[in-house]
Protein backbone atom coordinates (compact mmCIF):
# COMPACT_ATOMS: atom_id res chain seq x y z
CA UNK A 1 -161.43 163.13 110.14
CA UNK A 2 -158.82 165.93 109.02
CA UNK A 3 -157.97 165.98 105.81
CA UNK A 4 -154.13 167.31 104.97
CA UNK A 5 -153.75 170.09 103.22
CA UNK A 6 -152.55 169.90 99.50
CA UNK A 7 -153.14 168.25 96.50
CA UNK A 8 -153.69 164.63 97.20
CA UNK A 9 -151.43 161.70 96.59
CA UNK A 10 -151.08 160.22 92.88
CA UNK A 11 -151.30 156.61 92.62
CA UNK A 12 -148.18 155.26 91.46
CA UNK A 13 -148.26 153.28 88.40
CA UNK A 14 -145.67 150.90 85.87
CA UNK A 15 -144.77 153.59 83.23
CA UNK A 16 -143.07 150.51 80.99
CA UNK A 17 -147.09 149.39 81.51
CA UNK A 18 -148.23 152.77 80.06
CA UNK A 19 -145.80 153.16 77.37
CA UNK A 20 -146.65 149.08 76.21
CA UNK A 21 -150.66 150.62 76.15
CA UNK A 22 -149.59 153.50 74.04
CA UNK A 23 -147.46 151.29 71.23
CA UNK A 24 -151.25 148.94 70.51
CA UNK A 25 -152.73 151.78 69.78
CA UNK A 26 -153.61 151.88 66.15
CA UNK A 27 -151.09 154.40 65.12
CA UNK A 28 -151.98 156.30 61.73
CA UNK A 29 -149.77 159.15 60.07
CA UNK A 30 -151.93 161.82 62.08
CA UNK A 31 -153.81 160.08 64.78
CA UNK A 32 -153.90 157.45 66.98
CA UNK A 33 -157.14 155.48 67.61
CA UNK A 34 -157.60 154.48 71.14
CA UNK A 35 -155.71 157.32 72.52
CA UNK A 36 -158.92 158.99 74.18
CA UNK A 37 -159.65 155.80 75.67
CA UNK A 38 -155.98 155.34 77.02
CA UNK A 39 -156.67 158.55 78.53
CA UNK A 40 -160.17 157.91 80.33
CA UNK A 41 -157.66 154.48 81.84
CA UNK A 42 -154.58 157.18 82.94
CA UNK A 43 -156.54 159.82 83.53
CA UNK A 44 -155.58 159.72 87.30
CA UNK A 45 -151.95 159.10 86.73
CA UNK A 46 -150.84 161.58 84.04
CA UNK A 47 -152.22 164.69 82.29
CA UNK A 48 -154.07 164.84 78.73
CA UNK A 49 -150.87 167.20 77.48
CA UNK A 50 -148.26 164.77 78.76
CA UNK A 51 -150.49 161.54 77.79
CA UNK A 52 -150.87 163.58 74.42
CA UNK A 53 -147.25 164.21 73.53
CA UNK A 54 -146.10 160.62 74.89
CA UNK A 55 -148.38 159.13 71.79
CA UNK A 56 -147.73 161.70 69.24
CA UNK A 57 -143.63 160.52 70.49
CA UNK A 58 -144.75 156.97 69.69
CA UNK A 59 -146.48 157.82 66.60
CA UNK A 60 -143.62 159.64 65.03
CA UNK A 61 -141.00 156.71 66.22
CA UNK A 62 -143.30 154.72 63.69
CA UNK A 63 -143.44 156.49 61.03
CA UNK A 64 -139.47 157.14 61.13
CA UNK A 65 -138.66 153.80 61.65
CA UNK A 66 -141.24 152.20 59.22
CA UNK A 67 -139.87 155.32 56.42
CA UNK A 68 -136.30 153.99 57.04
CA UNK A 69 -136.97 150.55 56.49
CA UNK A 70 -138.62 151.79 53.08
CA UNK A 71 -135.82 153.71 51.94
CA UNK A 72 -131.71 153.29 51.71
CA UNK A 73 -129.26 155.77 51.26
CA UNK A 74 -126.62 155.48 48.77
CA UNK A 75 -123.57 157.73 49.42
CA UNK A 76 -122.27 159.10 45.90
CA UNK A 77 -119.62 161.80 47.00
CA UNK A 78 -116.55 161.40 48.83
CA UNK A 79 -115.83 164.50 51.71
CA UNK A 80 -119.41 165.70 52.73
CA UNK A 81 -120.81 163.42 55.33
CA UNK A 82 -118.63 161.50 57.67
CA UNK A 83 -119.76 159.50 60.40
CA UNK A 84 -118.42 158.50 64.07
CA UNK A 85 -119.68 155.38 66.01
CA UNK A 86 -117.88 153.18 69.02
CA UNK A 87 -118.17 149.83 70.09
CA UNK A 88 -116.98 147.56 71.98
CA UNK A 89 -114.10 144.22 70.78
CA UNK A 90 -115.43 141.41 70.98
CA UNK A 91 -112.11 140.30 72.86
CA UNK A 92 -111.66 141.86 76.28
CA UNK A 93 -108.11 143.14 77.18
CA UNK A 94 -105.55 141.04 79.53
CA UNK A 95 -106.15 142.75 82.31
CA UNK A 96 -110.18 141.97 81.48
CA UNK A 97 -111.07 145.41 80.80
CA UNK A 98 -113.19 146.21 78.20
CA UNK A 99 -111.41 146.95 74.19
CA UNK A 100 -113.61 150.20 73.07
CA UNK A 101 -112.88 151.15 68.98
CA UNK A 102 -114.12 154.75 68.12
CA UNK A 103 -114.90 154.27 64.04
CA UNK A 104 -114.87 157.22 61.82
CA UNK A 105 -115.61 156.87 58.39
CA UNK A 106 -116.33 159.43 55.05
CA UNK A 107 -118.88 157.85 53.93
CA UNK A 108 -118.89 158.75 50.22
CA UNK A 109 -115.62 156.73 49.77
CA UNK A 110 -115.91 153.69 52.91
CA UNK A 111 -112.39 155.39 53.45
CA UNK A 112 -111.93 154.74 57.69
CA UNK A 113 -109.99 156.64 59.30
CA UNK A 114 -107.21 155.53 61.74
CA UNK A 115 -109.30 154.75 64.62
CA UNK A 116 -109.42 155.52 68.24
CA UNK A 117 -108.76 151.91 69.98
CA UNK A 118 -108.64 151.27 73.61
CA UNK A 119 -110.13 152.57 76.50
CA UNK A 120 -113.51 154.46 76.61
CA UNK A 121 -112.47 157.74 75.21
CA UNK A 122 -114.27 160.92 76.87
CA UNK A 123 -115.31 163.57 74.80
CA UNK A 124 -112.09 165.76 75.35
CA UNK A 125 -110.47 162.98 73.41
CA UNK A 126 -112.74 162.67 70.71
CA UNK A 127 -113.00 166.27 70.01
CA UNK A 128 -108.90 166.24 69.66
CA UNK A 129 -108.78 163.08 67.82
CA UNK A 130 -111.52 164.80 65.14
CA UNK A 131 -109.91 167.72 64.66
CA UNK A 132 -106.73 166.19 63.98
CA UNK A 133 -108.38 164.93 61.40
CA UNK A 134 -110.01 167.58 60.31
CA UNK A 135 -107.06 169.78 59.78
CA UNK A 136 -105.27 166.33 58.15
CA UNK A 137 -108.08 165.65 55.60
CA UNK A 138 -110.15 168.56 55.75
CA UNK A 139 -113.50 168.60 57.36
CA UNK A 140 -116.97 167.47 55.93
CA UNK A 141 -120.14 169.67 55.73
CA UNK A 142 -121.41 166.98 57.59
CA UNK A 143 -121.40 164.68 60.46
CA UNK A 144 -123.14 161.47 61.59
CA UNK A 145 -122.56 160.52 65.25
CA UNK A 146 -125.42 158.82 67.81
CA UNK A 147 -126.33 160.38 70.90
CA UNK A 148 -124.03 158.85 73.16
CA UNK A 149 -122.52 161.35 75.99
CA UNK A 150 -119.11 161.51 74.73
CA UNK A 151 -119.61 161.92 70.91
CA UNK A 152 -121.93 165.34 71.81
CA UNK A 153 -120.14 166.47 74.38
CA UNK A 154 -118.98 170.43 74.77
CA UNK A 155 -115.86 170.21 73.22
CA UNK A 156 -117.21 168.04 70.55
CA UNK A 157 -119.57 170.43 69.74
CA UNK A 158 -117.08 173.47 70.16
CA UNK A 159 -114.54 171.82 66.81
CA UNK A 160 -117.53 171.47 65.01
CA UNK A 161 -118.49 175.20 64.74
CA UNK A 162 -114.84 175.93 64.77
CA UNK A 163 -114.57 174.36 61.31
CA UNK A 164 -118.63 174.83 60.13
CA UNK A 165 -119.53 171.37 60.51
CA UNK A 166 -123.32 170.57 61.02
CA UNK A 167 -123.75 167.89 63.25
CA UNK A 168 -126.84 165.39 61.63
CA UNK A 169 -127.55 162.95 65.23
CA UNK A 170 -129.46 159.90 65.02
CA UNK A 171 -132.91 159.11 65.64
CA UNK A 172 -132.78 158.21 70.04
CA UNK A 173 -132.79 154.20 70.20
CA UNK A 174 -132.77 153.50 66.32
CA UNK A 175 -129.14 152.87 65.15
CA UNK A 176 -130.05 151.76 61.52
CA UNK A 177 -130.13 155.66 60.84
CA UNK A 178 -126.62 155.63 61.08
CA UNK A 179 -126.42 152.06 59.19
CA UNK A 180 -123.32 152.36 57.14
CA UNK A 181 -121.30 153.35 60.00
CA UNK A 182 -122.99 150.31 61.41
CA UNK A 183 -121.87 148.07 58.66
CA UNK A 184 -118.14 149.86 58.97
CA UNK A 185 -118.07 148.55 62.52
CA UNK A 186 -118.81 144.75 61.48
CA UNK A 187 -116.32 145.14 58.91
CA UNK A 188 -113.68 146.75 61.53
CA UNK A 189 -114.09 143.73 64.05
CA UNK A 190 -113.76 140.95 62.04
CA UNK A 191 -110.56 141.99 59.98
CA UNK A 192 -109.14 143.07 63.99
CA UNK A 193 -110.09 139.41 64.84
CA UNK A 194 -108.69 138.11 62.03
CA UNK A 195 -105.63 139.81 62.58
CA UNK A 196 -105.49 138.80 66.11
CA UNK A 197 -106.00 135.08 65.20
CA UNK A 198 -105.07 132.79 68.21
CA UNK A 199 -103.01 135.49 69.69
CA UNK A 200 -103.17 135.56 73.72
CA UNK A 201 -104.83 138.78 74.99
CA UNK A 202 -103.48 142.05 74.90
CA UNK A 203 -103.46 145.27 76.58
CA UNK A 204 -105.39 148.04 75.55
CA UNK A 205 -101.82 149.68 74.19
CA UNK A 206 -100.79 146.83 72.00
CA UNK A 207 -104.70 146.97 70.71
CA UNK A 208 -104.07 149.99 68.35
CA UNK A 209 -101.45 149.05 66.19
CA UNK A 210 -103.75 145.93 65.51
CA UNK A 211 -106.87 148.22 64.17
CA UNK A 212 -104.66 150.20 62.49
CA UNK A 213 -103.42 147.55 60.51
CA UNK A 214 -107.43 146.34 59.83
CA UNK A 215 -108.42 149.61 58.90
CA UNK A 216 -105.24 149.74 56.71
CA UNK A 217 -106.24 146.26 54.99
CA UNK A 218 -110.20 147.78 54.42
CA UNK A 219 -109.17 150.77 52.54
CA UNK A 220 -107.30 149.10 50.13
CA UNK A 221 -109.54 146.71 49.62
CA UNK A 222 -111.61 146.39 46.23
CA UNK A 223 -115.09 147.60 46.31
CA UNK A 224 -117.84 146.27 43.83
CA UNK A 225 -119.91 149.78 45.39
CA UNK A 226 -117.05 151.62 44.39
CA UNK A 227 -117.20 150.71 41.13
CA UNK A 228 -114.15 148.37 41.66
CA UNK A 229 -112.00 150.60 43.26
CA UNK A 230 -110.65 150.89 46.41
CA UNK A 231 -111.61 153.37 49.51
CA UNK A 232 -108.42 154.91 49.28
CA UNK A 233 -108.41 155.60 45.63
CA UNK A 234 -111.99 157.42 45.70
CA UNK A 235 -110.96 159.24 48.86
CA UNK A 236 -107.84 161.07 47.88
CA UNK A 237 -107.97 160.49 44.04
CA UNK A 238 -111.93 161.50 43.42
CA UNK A 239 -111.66 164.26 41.04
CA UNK A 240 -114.68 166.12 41.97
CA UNK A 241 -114.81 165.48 45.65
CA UNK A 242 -116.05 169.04 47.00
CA UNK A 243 -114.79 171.57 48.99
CA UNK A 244 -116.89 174.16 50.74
CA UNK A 245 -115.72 177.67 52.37
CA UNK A 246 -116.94 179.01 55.72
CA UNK A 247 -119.41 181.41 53.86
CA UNK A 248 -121.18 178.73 51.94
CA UNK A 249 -121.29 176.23 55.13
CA UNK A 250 -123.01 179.25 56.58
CA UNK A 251 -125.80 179.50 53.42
CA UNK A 252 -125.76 176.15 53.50
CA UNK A 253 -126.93 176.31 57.04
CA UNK A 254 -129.45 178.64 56.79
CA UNK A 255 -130.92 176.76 53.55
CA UNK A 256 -131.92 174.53 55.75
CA UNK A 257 -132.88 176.01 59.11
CA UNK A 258 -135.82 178.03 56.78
CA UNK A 259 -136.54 174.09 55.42
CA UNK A 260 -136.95 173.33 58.65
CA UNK A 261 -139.23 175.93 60.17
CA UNK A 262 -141.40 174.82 56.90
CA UNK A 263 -141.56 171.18 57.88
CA UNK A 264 -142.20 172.14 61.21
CA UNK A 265 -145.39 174.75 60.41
CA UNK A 266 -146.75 171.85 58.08
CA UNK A 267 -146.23 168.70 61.07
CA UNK A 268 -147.84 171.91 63.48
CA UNK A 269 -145.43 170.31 66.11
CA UNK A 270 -142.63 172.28 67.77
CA UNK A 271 -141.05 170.25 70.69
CA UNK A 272 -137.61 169.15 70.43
CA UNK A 273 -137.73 165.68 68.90
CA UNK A 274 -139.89 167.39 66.09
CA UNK A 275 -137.06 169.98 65.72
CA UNK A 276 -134.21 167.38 65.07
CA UNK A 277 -136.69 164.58 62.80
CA UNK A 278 -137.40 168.17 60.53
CA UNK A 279 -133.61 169.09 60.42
CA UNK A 280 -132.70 165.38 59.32
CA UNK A 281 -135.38 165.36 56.69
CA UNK A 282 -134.10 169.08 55.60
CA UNK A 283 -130.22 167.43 55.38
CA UNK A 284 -131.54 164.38 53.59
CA UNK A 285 -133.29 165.85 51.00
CA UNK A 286 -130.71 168.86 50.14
CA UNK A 287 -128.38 166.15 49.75
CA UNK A 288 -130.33 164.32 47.36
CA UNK A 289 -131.32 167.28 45.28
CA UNK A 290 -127.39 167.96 45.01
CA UNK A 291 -126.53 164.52 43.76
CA UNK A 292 -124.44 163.67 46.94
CA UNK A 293 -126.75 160.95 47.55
CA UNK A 294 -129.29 158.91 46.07
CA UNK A 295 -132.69 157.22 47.81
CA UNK A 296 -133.51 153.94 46.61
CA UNK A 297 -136.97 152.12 47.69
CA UNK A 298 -136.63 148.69 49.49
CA UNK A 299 -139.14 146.95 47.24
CA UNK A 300 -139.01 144.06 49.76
CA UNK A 301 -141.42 145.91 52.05
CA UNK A 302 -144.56 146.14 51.86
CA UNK A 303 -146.69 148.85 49.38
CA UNK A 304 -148.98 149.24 51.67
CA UNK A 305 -147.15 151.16 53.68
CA UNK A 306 -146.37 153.89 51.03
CA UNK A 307 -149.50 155.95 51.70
CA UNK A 308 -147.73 156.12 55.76
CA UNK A 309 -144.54 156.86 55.08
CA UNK A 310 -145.05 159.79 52.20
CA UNK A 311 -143.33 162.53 53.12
């Protein structure tokens, strides 16, 4: 029998099936027991190196998502972190199409921004519609946004360094990260459907003046988190809301990029997803050591995780 020449075939196999055998494993904050096991099972199928960095993935989804469950943010200045997010209406247009609503919010203040409200906007239009608003309001040091196509595309990316802005992306596949913005959206729908009421459908033009008018409603409405005050009124009337220059967006950049490569040396990973867990963890903490935010612990989850989720 001749044999052909080159390596021979791999057997195919059900990654989904692979990835389900990696999340039993019994994940701890450095290891993963099983994992040499899983490996002796795969060996045939996939490579130690790829096999290893596929767990060490799944162990570090863990620990973020388990850490964020532990911990909630509370936003304390107006003008430093905003955050984008889109959804979908729950109300289709007349025509059937799909409603989209692109949400921006500062989060500091819950003060929304006039939003984006009708067909799926491409990232040529968000990158316009931001830095309209930057120039109009004046741009944060930071911004929240998920990792959707449109909301990092080029130009997006372009009026960000234009006006210094660091870009702070969710976590892939874990949208409580970005849970106010989350919240915002909830907010945004209901008031749209309650100003829609038993209305017929619309088009996706006669949509906007509708979430306009919602968003108008929410920032004049009186928060208990704002200490009774409205959105609007700790937005544009927040005496020490902060300003910073190109130079210290710059030093404020490179505070963190040398936080960063410190985080990094002491996790002794390198690879991309540990690059952009490191620079949230840098952002979060330099916040909170500047009094732009405060961490509170969810005392509803268990203390036995505290040991895991240490930073």
């Amino acid at each position: 029998m001749v044999k052909r020449p080159g390596p021979k075939k791999v057997e195919l196999f059900d990654l989904a099936l692979l990835k389900g055998d990696i999340h039993s494993l019994d994940h701890g904050c450095k290891r993963s027991a099983g994992a040499i096991g899983l490996y002796g099972r795969y060996r045939q199928r996939v490579s130690r190196r790829e096999l290893s960095r596929m767990v060490a993935q799944v162990r570090h989804d863990l620990w973020v998502d388990q850490r964020k469950n532990l911990l909630r943010i509370e936003w304390l200045m107006p003008g430093v972190v905003w955050a984008m997010d889109a959804t979908e209406h729950d109300r289709r247009a007349a025509d059937g199409e799909e409603i989209h609503l692109h949400n921006t919010q500062d989060l500091g203040s819950r003060y929304k921004f006039l939003p984006m409200a009708g067909g799926y906007p491409v990232g040529e239009e968000i990158a316009g519609y931001l830095a309209d608003k930057f120039f109009r309001f004046g741009p944060p040091l930071l911004l929240k946004r998920d990792n959707g196509g449109n909301m990092n595309h080029l130009a997006v990316n372009e009026v960000l360094s234009e006006f210094f802005i660091l870009p702070l992306n969710s976590p892939a596949y874990y949208a409580p990260y970005n849970g106010a913005i989350e919240e915002s959206q909830g907010e945004l729908k209901k008031c749209l459907r309650d100003k829609l009421g038993q209305a017929p459908s619309c088009s996706r033009e006669q949509i906007e003046p509708y979430a306009e008018a919602a968003v108008h409603d929410l920032n004049h409405r009186l928060r208990g988190c704002l200490g009774g005050k409205t959105s609007c009124q700790v937005f544009f009337h927040s005496g020490n809301k902060p300003t910073f220059t190109k130079r210290e967006r710059r030093d404020i950049y490179d505070c963190l990029m040398e936080q960063v490569e410190r985080i990094l040396a002491e996790m002794n990973q390198f690879g991309q997803a540990a690059k952009e867990s490191a620079w949230r963890i840098a952002v979060e903490f330099w916040l909170q050591s500047k009094g732009y935010i405060k961490v509170h612990i969810n005392r509803k989850v268990s203390p036995n995780l505290t040991p895991i989720l240490a930073p």
